[in-house]
N, C-alpha and C. Protein backbone atom coordinates (compact mmCIF):
# COMPACT_ATOMS: atom_id res chain seq x y z
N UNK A 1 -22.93 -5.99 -0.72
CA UNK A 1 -23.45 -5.36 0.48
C UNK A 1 -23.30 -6.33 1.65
N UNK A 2 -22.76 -5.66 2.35
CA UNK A 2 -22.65 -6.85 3.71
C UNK A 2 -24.05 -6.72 4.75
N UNK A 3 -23.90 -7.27 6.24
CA UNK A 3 -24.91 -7.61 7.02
C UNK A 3 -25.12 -5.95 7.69
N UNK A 4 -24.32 -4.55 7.52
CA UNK A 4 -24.95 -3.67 8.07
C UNK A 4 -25.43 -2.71 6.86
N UNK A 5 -25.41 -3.02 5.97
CA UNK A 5 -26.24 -2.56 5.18
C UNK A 5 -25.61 -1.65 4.06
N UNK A 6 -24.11 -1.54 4.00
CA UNK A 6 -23.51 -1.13 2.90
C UNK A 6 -22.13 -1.57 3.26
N UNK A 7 -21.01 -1.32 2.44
CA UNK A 7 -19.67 -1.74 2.21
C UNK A 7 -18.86 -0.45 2.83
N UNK A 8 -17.95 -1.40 4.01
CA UNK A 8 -17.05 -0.39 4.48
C UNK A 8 -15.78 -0.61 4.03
N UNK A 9 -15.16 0.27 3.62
CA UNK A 9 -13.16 -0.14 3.91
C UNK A 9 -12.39 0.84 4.65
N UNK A 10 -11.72 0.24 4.80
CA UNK A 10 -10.57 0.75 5.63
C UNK A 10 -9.01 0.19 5.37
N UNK A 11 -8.29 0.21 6.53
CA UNK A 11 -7.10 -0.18 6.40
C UNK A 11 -6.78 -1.15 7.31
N UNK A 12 -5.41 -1.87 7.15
CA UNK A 12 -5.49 -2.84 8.59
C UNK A 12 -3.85 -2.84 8.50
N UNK A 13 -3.58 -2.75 9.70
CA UNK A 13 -1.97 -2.36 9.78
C UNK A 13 -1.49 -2.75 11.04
N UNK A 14 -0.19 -1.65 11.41
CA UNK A 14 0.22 -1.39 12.71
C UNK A 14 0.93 -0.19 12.20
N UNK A 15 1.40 0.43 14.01
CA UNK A 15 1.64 1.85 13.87
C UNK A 15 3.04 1.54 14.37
N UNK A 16 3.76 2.52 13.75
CA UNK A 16 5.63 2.47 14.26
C UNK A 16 5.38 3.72 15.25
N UNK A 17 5.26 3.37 16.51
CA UNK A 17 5.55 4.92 17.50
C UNK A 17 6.65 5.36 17.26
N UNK A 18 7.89 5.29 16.62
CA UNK A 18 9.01 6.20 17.02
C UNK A 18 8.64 7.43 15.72
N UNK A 19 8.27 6.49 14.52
CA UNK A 19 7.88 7.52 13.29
C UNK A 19 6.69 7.81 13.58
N UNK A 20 5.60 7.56 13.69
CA UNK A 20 4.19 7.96 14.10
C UNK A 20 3.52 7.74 12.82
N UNK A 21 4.14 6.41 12.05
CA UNK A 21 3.80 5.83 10.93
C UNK A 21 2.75 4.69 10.53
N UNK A 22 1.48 4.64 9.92
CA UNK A 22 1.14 3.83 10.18
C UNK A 22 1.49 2.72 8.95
N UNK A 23 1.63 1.45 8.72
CA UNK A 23 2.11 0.31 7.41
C UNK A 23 0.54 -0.28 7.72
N UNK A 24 0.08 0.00 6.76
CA UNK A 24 -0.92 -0.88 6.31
C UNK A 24 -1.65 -1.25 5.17
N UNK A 25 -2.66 -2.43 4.97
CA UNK A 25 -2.82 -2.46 3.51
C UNK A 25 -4.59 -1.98 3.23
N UNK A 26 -4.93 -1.91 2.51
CA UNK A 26 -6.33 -1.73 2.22
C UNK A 26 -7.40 -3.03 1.99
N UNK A 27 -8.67 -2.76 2.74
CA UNK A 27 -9.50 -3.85 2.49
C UNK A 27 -10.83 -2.70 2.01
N UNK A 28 -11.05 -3.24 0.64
CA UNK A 28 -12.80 -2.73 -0.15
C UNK A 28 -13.87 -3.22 0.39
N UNK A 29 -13.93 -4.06 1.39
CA UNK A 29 -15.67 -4.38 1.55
C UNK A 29 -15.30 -5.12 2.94
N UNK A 30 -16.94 -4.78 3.76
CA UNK A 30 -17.06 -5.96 4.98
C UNK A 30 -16.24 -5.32 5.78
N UNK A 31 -15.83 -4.21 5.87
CA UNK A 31 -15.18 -4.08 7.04
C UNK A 31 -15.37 -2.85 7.93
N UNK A 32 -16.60 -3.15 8.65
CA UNK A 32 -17.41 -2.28 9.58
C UNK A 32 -17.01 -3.26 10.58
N UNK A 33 -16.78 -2.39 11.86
CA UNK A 33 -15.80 -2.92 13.19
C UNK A 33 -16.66 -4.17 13.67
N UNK A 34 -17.56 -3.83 13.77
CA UNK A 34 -18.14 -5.47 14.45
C UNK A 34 -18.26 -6.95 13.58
N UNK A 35 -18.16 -6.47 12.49
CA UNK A 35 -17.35 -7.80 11.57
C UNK A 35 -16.20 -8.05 11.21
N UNK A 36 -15.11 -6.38 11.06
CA UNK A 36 -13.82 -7.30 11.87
C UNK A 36 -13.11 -7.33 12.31
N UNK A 37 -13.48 -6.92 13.36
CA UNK A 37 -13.00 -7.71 14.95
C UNK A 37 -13.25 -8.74 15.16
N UNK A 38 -14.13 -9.45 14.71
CA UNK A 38 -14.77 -10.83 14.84
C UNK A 38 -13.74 -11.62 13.88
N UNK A 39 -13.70 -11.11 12.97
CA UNK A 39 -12.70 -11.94 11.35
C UNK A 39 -11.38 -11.92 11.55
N UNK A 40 -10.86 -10.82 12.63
CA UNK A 40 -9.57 -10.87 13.22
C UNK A 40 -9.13 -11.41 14.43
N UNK A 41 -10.18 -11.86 15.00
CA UNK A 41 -10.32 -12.82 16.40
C UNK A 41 -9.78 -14.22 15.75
N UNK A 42 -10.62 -14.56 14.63
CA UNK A 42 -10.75 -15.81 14.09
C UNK A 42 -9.63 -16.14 13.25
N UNK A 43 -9.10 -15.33 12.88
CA UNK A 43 -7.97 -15.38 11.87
C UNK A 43 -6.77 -15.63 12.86
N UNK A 44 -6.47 -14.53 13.84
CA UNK A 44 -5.61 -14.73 14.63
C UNK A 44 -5.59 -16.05 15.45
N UNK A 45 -6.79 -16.61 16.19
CA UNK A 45 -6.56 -18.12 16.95
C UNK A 45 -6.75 -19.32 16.17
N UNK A 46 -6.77 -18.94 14.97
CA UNK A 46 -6.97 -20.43 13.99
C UNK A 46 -5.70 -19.88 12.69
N UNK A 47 -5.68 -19.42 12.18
CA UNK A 47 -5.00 -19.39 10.93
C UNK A 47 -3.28 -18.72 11.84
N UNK A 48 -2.86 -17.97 12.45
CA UNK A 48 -2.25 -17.13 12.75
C UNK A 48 -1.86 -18.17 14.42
N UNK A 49 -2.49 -19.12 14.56
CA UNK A 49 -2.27 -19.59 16.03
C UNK A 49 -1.76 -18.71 17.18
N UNK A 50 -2.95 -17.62 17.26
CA UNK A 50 -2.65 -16.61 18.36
C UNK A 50 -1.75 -16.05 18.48
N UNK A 51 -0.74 -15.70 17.63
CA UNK A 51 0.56 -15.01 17.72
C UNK A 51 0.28 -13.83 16.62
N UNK A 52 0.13 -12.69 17.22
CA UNK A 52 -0.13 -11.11 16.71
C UNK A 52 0.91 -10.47 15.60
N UNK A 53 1.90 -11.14 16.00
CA UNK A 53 3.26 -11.04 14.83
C UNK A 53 2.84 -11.70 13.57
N UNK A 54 2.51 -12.84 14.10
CA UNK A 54 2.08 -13.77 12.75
C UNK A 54 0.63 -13.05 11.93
N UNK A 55 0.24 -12.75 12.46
CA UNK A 55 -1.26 -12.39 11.76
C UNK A 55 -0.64 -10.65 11.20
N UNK A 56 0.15 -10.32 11.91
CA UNK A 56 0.21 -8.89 11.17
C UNK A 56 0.77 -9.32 9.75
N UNK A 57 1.92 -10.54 9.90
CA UNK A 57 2.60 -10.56 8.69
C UNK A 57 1.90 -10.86 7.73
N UNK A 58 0.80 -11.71 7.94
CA UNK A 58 -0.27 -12.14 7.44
C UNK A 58 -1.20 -11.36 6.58
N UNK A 59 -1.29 -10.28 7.00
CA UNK A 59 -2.91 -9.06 6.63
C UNK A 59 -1.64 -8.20 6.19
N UNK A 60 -0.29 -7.95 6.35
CA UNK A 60 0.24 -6.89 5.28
C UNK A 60 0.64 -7.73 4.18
N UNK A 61 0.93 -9.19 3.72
CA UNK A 61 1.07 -9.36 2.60
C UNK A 61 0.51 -9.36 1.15
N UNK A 62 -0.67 -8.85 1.86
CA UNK A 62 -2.03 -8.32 0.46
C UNK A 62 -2.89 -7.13 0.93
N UNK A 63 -3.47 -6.73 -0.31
CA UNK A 63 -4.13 -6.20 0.17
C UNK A 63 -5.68 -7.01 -0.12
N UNK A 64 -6.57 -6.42 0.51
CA UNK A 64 -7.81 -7.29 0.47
C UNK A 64 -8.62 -6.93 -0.19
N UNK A 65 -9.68 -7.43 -0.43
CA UNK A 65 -11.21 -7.89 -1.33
C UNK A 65 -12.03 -7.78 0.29
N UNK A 66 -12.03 -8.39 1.10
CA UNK A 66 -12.43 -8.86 2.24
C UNK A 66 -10.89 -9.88 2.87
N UNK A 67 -11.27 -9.53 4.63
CA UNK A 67 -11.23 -10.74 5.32
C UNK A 67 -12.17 -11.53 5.80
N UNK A 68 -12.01 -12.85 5.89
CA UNK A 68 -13.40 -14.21 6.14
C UNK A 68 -12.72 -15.12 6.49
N UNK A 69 -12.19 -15.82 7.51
CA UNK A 69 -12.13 -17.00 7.86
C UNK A 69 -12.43 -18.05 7.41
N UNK A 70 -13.58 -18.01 7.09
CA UNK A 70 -13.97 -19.11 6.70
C UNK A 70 -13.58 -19.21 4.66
N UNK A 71 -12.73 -18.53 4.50
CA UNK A 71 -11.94 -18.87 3.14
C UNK A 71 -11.48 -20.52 3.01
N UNK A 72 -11.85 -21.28 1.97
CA UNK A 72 -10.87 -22.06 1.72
C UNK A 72 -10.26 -22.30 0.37
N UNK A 73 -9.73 -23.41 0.49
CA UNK A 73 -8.68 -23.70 -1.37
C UNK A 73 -9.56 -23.34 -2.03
N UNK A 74 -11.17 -24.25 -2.09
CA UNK A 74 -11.74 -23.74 -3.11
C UNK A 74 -12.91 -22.91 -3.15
N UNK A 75 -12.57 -22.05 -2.34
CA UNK A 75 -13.29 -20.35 -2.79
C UNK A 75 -13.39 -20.10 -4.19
N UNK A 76 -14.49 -19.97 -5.24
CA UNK A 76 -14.21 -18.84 -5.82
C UNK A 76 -14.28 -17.92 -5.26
N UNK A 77 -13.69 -16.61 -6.20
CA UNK A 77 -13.49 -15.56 -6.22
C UNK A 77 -14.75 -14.65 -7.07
N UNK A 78 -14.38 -15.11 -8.28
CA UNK A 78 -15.26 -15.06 -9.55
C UNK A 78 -14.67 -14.11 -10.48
N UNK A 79 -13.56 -13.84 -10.07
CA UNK A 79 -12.64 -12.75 -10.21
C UNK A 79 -11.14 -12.99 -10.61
N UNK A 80 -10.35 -12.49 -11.77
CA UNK A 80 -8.97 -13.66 -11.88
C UNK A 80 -8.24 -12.46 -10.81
N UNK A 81 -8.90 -10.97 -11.04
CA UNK A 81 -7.96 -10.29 -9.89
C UNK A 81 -8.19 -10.60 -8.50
N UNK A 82 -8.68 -11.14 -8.05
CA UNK A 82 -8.84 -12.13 -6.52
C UNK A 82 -8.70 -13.14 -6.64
N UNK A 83 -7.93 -13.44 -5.21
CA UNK A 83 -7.05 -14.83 -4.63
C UNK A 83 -7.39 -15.29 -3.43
N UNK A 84 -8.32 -16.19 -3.31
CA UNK A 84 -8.40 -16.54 -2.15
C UNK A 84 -7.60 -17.35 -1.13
N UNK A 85 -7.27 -16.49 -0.22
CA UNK A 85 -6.06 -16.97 0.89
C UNK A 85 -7.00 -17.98 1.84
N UNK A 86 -6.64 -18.79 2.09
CA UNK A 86 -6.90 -19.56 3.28
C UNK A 86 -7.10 -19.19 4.86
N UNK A 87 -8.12 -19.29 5.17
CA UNK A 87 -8.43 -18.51 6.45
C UNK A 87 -8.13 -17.37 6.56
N UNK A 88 -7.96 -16.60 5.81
CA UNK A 88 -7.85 -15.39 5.59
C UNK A 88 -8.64 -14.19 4.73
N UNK A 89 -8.97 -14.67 3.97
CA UNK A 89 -9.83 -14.23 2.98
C UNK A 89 -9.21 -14.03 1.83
N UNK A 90 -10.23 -13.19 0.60
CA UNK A 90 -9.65 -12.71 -0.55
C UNK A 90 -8.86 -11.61 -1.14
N UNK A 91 -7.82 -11.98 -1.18
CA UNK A 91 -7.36 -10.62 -1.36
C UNK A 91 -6.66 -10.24 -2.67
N UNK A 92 -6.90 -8.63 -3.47
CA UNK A 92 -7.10 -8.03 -4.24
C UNK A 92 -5.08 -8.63 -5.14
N UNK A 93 -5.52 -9.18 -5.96
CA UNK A 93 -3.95 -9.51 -6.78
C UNK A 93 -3.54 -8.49 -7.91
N UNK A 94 -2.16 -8.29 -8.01
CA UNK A 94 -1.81 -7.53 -9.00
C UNK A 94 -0.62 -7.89 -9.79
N UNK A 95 -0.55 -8.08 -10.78
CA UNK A 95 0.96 -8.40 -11.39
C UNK A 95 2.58 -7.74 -10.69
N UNK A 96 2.00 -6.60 -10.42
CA UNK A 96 3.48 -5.80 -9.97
C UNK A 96 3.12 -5.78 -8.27
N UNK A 97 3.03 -6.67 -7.31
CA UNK A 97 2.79 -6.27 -6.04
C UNK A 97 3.51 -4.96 -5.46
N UNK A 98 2.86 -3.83 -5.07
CA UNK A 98 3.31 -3.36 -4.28
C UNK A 98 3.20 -3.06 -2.91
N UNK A 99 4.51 -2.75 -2.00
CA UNK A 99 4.28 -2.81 -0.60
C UNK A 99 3.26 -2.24 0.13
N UNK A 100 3.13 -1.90 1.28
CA UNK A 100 2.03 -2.05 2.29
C UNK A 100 1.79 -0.16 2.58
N UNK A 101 1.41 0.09 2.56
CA UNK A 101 0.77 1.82 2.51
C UNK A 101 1.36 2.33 3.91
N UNK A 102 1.90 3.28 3.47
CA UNK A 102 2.81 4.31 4.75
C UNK A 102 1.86 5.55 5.20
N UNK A 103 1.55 5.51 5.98
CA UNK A 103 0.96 7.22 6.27
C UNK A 103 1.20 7.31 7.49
N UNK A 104 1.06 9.34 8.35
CA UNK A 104 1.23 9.12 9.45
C UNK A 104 -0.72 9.33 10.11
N UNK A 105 -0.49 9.11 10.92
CA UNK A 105 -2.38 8.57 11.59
C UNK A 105 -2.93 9.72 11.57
N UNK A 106 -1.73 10.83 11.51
CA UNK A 106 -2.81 12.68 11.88
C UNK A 106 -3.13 12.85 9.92
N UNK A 107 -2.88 12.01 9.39
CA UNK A 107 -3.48 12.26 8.06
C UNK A 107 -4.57 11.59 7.25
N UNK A 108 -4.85 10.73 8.39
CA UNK A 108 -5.76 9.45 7.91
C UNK A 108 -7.19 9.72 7.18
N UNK A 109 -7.43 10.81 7.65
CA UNK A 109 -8.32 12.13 7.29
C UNK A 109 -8.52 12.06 5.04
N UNK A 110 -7.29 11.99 4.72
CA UNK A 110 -6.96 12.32 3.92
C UNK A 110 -7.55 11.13 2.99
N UNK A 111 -7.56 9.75 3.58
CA UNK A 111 -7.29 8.43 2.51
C UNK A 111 -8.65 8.01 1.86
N UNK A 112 -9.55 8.57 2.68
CA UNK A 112 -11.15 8.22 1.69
C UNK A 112 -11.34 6.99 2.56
N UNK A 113 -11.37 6.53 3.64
CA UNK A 113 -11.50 5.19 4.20
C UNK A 113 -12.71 5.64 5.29
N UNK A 114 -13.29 4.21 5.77
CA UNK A 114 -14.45 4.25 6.89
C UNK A 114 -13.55 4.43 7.75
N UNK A 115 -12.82 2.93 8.35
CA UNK A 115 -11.97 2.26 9.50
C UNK A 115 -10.50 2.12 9.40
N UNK A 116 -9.84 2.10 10.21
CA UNK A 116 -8.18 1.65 10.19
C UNK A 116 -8.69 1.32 11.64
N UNK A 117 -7.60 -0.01 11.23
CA UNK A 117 -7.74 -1.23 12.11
C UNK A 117 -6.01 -1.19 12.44
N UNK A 118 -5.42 -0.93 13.58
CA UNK A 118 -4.00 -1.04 14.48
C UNK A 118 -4.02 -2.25 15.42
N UNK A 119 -2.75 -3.19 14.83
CA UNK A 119 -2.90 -4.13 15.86
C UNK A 119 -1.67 -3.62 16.22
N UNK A 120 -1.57 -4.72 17.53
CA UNK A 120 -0.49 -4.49 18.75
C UNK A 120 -0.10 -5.62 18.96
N UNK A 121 1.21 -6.25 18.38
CA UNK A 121 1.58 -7.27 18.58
C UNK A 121 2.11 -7.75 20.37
N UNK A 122 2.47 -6.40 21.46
CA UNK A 122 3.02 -6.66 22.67
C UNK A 122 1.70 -6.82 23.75
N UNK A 123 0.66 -6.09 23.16
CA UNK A 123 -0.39 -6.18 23.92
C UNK A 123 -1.76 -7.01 23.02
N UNK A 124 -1.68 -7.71 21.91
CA UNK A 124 -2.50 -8.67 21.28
C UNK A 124 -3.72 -8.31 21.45
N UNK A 125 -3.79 -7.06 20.29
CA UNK A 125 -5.18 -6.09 20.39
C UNK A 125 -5.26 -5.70 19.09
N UNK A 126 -6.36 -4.97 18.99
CA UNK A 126 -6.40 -4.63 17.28
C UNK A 126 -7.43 -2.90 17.77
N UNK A 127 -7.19 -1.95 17.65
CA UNK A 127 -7.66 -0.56 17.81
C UNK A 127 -8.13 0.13 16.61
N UNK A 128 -9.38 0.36 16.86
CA UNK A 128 -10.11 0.54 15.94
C UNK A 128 -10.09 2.09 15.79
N UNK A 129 -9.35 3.02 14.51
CA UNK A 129 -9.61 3.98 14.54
C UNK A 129 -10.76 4.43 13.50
N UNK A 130 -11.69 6.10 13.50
CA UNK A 130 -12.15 6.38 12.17
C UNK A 130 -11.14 6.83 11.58
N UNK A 131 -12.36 7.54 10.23
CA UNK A 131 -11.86 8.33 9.07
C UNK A 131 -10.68 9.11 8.87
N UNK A 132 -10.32 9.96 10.45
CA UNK A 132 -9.90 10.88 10.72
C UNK A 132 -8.83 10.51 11.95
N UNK A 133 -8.64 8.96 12.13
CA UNK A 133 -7.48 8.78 12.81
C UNK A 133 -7.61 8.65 14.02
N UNK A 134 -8.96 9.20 14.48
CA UNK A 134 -9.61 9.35 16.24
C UNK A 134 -9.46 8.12 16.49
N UNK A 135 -9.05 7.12 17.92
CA UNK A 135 -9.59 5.49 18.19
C UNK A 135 -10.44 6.40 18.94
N UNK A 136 -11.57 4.95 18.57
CA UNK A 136 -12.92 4.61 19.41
C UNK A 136 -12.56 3.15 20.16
N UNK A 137 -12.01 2.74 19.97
CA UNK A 137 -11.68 1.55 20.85
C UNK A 137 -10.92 0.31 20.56
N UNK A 138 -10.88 -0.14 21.69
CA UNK A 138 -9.29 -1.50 21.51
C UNK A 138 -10.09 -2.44 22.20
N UNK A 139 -9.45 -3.51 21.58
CA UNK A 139 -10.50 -4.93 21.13
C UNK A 139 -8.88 -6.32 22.04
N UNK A 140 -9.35 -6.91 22.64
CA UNK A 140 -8.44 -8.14 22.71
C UNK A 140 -8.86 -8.74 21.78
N UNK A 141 -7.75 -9.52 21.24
CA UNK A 141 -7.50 -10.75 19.68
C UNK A 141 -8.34 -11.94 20.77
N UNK A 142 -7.81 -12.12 21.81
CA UNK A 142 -8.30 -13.28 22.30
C UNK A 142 -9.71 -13.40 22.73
N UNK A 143 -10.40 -14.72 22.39
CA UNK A 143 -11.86 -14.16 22.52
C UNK A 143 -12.38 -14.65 24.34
C-alpha cells in the first residue's frame, strides 16, 4: 500500500501521433500521479540527466514493480522475479522479455489500469492520462 492509501498502476510510455499508438510498459504499484510525477522528475534529472529520450528508453526497457529513485545496487527486492534498476526502480523480470505494449489511447478504456503516463521527448513533459485515455494534465520533467 503506498502513501494514498491503496496501489495504483498504470502505464508509462509515449504516443506515436502519426499511428495514434501508444508503446508503453506497465507499472503494478505506487503509481498515483502525484508520486509519479515526482519519481519521473527525479529519474529524469539524476539517472536520465534531463534528456526525455534517455528516460523514455529507460522506463520502456522493463516493465515495473514500481518506479523510486532512490533504488540502489543493493535494493532488495525480496523477490527473484524483481530487479532492482538503479535510480530507477524495480522492475518486474521475466525469462522470455517481451516488448513494450502497443495500444491506440481511444482504447485505453479497455486495459484495467488507474493512469497512463505520456512523455514528450520535444516538449520534456510527461501527460497524465485516466482509465479511459482522457488527459487531466501535463507536468514539466524539469522541476
Amino acid at each position: 500500500m503506498n502513501l494514498y492509501g491503496y496501489d495504483t498502476t498504470g502505464y508509462i510510455g509515449i504516443l506515436d501521433p502519426q499511428r495514434h499508438l501508444v508503446r508503453a510498459r506497465y507499472v503494478s504499484a505506487e503509481g498515483h500521479p502525484a508520486g509519479m510525477v515526482d519519481a519521473l522528475r527525479r529519474i529524469w534529472a539524476t539517472t536520465a540527466s534531463g534528456d526525455t529520450t534517455r528516460l523514455i528508453t529507460t522506463v520502456l526497457a522493463h516493465d515495473w514493480d514500481r518506479l523510486d529513485p532512490t533504488i540502489t545496487p543493493i535494493t532488495q527486492s525480496g523477490r527473484p522475479d524483481r530487479l532492482p534498476v538503479t535510480g530507477v526502480g524495480i522492475a518486474l523480470t521475466d525469462d522470455e522479455p517481451e516488448p513494450p505494449c502497443a495500444f491506440p489511447l481511444s482504447q485505453a478504456r479497455l486495459l484495467d489500469v488507474d493512469w497512463i503516463y505520456l512523455l514528450d521527448p520535444c516538449a520534456d513533459t510527461v501527460t497524465i492520462h485516466t482509465d479511459d485515455g482522457d488527459p487531466v494534465g501535463v507536468h514539466p520533467l524539469a522541476m
